[in-house]
PDB file of N, CA and C in Angstrom:
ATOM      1  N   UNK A   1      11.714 -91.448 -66.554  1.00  0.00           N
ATOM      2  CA  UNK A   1      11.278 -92.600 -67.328  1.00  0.00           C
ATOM      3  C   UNK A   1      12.158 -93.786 -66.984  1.00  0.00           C
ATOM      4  N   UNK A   2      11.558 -95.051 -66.990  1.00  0.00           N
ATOM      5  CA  UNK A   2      12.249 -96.552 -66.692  1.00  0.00           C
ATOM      6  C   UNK A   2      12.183 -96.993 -67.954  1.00  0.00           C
ATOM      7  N   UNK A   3      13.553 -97.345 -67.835  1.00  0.00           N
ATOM      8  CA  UNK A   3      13.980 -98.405 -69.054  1.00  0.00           C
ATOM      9  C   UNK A   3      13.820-100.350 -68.155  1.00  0.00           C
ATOM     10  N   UNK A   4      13.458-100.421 -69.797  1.00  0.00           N
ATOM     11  CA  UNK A   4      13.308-101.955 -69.562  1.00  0.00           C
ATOM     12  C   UNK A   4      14.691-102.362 -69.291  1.00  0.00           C
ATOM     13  N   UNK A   5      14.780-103.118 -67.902  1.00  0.00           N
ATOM     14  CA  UNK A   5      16.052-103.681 -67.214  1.00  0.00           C
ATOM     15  C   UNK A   5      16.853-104.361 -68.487  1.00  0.00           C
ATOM     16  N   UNK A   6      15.900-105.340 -69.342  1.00  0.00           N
ATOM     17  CA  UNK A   6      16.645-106.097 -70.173  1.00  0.00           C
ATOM     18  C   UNK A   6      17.065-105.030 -71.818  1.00  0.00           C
ATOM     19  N   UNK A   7      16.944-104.341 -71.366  1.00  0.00           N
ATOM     20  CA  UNK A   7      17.245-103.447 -73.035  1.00  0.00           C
ATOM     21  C   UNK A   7      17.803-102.650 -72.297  1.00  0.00           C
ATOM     22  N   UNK A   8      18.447-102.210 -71.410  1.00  0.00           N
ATOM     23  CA  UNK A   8      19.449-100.815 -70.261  1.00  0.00           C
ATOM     24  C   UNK A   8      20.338-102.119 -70.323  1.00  0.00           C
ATOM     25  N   UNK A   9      20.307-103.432 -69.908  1.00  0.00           N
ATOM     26  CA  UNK A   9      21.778-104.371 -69.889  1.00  0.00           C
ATOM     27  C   UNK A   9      22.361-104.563 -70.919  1.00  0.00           C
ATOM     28  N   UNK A  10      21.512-104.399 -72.414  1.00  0.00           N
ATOM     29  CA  UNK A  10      21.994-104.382 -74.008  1.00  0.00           C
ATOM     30  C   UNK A  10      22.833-103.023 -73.902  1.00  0.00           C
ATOM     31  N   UNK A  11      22.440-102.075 -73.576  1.00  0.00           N
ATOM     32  CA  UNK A  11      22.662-100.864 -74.173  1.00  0.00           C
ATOM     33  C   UNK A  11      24.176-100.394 -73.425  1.00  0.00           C
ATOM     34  N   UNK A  12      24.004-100.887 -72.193  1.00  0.00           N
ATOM     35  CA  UNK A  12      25.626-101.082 -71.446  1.00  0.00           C
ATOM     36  C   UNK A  12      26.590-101.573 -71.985  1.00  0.00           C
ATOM     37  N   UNK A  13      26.120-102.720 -72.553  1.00  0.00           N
ATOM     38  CA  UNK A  13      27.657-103.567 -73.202  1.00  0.00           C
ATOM     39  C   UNK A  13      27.633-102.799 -74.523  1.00  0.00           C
ATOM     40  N   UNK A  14      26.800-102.122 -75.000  1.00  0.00           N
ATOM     41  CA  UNK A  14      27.187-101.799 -76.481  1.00  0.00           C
ATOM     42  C   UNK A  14      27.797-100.188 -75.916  1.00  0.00           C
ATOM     43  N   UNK A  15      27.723 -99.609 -75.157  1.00  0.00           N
ATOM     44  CA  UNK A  15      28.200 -98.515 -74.352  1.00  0.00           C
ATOM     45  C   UNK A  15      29.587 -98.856 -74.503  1.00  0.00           C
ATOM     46  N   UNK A  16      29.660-100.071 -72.975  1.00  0.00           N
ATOM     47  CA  UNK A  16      31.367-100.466 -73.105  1.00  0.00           C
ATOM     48  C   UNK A  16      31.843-100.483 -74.134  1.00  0.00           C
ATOM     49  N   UNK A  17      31.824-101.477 -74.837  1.00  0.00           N
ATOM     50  CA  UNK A  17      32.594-101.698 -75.934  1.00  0.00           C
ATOM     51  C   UNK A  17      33.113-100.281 -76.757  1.00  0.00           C
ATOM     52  N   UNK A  18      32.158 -99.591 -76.954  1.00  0.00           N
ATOM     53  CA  UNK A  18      32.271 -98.614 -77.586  1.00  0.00           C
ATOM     54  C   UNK A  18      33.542 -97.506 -76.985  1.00  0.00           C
ATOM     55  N   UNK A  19      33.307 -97.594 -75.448  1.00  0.00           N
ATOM     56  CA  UNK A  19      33.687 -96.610 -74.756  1.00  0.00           C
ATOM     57  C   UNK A  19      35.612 -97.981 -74.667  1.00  0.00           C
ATOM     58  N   UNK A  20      35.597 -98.567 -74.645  1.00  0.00           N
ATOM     59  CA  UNK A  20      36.678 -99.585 -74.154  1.00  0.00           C
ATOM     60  C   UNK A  20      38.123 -99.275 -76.351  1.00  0.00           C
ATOM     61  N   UNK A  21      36.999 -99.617 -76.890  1.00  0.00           N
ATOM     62  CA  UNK A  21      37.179 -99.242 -78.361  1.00  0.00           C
ATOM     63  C   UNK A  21      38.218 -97.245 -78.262  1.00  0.00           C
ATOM     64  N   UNK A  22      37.411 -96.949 -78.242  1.00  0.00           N
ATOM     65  CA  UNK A  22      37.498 -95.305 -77.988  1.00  0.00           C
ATOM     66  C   UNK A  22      38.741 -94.577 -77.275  1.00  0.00           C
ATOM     67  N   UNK A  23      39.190 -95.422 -75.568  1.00  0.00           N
ATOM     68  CA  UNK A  23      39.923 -95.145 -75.315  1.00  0.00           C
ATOM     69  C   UNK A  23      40.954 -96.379 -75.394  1.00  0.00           C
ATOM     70  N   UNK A  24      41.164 -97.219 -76.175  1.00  0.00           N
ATOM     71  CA  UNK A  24      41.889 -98.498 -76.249  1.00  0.00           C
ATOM     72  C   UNK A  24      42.277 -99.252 -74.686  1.00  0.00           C
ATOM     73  N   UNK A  25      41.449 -99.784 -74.561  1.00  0.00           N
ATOM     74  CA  UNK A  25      41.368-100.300 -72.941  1.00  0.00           C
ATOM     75  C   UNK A  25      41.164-101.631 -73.251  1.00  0.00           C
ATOM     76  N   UNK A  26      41.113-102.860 -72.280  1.00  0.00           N
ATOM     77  CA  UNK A  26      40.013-104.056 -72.453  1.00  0.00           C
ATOM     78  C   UNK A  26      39.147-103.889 -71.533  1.00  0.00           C
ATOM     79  N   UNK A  27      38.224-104.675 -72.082  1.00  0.00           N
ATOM     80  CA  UNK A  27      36.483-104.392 -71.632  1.00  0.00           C
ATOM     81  C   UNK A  27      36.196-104.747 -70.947  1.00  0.00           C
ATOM     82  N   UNK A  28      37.055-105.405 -69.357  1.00  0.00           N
ATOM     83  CA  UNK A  28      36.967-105.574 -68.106  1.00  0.00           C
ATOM     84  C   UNK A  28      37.444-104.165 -67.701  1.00  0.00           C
ATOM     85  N   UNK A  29      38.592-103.846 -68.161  1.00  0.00           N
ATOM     86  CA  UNK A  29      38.526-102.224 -67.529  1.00  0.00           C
ATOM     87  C   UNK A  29      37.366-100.910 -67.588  1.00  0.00           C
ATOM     88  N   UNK A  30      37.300-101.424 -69.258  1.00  0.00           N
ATOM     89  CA  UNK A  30      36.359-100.257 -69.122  1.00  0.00           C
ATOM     90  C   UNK A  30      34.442-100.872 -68.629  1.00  0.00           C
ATOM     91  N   UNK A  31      34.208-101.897 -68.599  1.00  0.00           N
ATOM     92  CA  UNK A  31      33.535-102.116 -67.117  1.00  0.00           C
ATOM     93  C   UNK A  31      33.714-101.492 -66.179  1.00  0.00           C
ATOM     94  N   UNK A  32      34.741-102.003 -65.586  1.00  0.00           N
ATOM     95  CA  UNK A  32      35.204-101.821 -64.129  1.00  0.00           C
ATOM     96  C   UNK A  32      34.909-100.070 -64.337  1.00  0.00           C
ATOM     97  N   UNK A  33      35.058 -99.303 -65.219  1.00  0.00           N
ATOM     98  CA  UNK A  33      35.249 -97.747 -65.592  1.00  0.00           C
ATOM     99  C   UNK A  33      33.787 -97.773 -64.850  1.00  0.00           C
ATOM    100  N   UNK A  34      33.190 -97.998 -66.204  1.00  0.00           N
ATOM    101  CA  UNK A  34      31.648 -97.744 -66.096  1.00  0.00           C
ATOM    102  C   UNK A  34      30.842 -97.965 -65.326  1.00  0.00           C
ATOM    103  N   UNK A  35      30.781 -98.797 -64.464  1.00  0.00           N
ATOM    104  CA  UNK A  35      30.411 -99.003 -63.139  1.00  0.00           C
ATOM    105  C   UNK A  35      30.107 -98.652 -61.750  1.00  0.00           C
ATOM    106  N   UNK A  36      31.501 -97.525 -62.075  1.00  0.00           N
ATOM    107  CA  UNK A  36      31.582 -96.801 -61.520  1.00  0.00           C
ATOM    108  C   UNK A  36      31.613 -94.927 -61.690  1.00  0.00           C
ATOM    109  N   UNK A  37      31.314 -95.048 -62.580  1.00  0.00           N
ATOM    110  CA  UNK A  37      31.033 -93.917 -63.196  1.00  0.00           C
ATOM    111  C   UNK A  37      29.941 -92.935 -63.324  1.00  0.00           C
ATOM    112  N   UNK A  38      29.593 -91.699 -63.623  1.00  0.00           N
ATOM    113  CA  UNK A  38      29.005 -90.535 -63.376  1.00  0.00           C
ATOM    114  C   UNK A  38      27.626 -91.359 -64.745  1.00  0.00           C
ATOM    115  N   UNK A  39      27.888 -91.091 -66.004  1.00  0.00           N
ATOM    116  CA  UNK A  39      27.552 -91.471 -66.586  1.00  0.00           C
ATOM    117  C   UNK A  39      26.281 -93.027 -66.400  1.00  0.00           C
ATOM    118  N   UNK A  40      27.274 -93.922 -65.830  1.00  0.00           N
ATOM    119  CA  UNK A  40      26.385 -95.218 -65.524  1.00  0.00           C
ATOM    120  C   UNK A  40      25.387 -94.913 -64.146  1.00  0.00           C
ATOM    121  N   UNK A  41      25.574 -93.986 -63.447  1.00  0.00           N
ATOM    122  CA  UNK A  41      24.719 -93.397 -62.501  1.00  0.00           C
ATOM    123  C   UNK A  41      23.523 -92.339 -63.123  1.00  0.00           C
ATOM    124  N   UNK A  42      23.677 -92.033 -63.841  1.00  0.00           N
ATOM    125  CA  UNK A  42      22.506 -91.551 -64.588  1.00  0.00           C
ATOM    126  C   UNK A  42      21.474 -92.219 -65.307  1.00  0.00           C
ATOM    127  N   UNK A  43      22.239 -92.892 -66.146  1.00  0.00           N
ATOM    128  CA  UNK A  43      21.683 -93.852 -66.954  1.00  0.00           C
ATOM    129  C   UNK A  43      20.575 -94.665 -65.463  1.00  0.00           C
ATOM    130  N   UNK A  44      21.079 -95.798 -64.751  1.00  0.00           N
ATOM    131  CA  UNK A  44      20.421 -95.912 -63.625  1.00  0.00           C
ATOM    132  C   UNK A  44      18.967 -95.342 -63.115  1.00  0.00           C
ATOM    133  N   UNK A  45      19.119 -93.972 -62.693  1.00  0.00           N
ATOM    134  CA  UNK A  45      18.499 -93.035 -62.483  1.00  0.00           C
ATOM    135  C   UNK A  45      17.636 -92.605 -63.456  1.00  0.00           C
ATOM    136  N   UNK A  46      17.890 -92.922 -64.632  1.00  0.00           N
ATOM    137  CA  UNK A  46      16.749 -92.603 -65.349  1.00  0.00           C
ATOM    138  C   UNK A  46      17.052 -91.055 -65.640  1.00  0.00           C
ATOM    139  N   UNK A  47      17.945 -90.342 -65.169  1.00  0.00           N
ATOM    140  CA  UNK A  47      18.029 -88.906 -65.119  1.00  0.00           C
ATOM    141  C   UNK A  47      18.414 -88.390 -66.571  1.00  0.00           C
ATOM    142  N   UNK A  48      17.556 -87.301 -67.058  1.00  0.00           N
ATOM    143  CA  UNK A  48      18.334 -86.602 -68.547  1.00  0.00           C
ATOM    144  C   UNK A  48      17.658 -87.748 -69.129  1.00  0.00           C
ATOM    145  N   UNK A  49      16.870 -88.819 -69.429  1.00  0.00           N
ATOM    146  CA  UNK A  49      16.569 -89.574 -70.388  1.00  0.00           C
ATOM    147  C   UNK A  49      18.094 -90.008 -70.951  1.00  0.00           C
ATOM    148  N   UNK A  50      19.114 -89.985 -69.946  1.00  0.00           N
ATOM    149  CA  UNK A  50      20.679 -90.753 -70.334  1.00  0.00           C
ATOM    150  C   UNK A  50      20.464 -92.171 -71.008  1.00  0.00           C
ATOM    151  N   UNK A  51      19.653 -93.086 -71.019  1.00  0.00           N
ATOM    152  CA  UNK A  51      19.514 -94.439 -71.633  1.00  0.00           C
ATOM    153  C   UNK A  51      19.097 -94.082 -73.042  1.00  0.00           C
ATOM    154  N   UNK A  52      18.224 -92.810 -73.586  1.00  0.00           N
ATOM    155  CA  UNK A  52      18.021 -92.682 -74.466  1.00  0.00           C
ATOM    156  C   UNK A  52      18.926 -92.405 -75.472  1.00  0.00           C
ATOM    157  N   UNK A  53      20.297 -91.614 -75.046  1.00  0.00           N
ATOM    158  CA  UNK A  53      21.008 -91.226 -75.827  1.00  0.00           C
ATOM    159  C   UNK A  53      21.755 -91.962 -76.536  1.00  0.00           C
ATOM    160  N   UNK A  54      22.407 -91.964 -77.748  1.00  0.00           N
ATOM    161  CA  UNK A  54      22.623 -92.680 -78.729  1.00  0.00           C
ATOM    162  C   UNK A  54      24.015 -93.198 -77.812  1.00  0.00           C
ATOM    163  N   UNK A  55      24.854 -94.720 -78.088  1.00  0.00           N
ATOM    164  CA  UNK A  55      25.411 -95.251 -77.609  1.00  0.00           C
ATOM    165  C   UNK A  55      27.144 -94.629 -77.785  1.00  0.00           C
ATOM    166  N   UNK A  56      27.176 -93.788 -78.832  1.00  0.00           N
ATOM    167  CA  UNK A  56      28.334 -92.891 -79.447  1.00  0.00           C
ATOM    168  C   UNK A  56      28.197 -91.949 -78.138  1.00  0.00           C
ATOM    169  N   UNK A  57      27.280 -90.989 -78.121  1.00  0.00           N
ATOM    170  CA  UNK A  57      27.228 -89.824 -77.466  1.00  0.00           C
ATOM    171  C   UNK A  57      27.782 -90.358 -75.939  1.00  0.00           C
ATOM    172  N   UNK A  58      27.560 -91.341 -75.376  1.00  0.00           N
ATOM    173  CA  UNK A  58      27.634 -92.192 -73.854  1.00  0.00           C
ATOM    174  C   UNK A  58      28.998 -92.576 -73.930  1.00  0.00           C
ATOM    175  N   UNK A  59      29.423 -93.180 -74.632  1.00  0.00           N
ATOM    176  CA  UNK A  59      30.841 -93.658 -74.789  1.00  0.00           C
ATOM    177  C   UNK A  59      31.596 -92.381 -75.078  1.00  0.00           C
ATOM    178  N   UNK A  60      31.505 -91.074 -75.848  1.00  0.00           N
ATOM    179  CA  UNK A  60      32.003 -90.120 -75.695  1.00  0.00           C
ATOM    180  C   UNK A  60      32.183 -89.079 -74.407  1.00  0.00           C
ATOM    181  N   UNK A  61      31.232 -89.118 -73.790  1.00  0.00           N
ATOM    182  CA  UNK A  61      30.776 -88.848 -72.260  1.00  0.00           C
ATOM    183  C   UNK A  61      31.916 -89.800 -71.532  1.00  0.00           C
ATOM    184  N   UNK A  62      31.676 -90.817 -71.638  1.00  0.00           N
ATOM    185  CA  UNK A  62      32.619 -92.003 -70.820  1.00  0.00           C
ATOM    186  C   UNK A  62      34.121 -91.706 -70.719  1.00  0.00           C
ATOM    187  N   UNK A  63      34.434 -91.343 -72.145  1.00  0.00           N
ATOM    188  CA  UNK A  63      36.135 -90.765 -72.252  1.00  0.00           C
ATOM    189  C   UNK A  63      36.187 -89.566 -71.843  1.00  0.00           C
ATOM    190  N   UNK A  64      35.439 -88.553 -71.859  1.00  0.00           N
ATOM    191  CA  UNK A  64      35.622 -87.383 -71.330  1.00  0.00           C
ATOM    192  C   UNK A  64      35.753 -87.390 -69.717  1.00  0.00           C
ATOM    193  N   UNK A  65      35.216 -88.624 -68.876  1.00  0.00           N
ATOM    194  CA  UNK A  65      35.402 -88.787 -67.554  1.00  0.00           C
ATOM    195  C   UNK A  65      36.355 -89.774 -67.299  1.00  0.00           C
ATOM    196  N   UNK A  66      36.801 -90.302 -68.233  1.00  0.00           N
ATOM    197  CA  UNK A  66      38.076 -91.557 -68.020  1.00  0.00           C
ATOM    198  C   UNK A  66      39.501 -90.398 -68.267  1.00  0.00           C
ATOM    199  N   UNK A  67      39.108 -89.279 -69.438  1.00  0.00           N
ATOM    200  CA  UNK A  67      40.254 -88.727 -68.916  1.00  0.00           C
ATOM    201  C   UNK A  67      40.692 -87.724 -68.249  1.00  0.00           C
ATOM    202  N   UNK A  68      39.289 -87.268 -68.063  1.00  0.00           N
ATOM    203  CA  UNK A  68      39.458 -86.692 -66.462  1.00  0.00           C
ATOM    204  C   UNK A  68      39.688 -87.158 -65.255  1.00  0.00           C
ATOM    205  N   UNK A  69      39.628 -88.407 -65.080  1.00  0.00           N
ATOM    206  CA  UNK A  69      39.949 -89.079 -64.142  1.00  0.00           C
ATOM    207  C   UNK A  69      41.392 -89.430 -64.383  1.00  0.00           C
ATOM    208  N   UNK A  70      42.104 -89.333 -65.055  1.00  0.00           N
ATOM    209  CA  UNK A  70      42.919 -89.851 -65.630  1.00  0.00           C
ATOM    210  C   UNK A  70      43.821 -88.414 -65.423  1.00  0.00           C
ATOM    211  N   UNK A  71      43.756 -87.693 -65.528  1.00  0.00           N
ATOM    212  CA  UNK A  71      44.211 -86.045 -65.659  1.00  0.00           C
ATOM    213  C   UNK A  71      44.275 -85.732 -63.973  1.00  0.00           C
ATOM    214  N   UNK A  72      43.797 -86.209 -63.469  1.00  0.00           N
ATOM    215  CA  UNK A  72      43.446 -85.842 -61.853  1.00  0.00           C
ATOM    216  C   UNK A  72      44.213 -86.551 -61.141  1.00  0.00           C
ATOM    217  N   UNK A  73      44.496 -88.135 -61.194  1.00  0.00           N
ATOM    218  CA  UNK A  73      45.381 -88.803 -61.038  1.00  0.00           C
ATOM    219  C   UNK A  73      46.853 -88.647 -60.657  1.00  0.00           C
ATOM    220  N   UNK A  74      47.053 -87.738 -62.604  1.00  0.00           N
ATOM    221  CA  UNK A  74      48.566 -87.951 -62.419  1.00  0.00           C
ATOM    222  C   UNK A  74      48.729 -86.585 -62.020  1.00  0.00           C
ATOM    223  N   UNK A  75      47.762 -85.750 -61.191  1.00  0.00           N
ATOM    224  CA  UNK A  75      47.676 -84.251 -60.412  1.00  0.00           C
ATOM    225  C   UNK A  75      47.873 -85.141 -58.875  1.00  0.00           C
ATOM    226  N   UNK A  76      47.490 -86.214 -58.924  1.00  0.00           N
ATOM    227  CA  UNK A  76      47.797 -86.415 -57.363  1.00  0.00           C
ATOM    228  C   UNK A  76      46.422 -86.115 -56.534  1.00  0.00           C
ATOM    229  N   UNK A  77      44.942 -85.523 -57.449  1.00  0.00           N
ATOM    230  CA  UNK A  77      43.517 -85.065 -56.943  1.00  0.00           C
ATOM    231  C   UNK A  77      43.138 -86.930 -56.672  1.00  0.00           C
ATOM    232  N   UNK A  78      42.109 -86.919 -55.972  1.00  0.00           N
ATOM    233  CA  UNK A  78      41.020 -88.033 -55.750  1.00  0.00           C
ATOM    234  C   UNK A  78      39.590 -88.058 -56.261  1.00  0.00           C
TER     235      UNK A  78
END
């Protein structure tokens, strides 16, 4: 399923914020996060109906890969 471009660009910033909130970041980082992220590639894709999911559940998703990424890091992984 396609989301309307202009209601998937709402649902991002209310994502960030949420996800920037969550792990105490500012919201150029957690941009810069999301952007690049597993999560914002789905959503994209349309895959799992990911745009559908409530904006909590995405931003919880988001920290679970910020601190895995984050965990991998200070392992010295890529």
């Amino acid at each position: 399923m396609n989301a309307n471009p202009i209601l998937l660009q709402k649902k991002y910033c209310r994502v960030i914020e949420c996800f920037a909130k969550r792990v105490d970041i500012s919201l150029d980082d957690a941009l810069a996060f999301f952007y690049h992220s597993e999560v914002h590639n789905l959503m994209c894709e349309g895959i799992s109906d990911m745009h559908c999911m409530s904006d909590e559940y995405l931003a919880e998703e988001m920290e679970t890969e910020y601190r895995r990424a984050l965990q991998e890091g200070q392992n010295g992984k890529k």
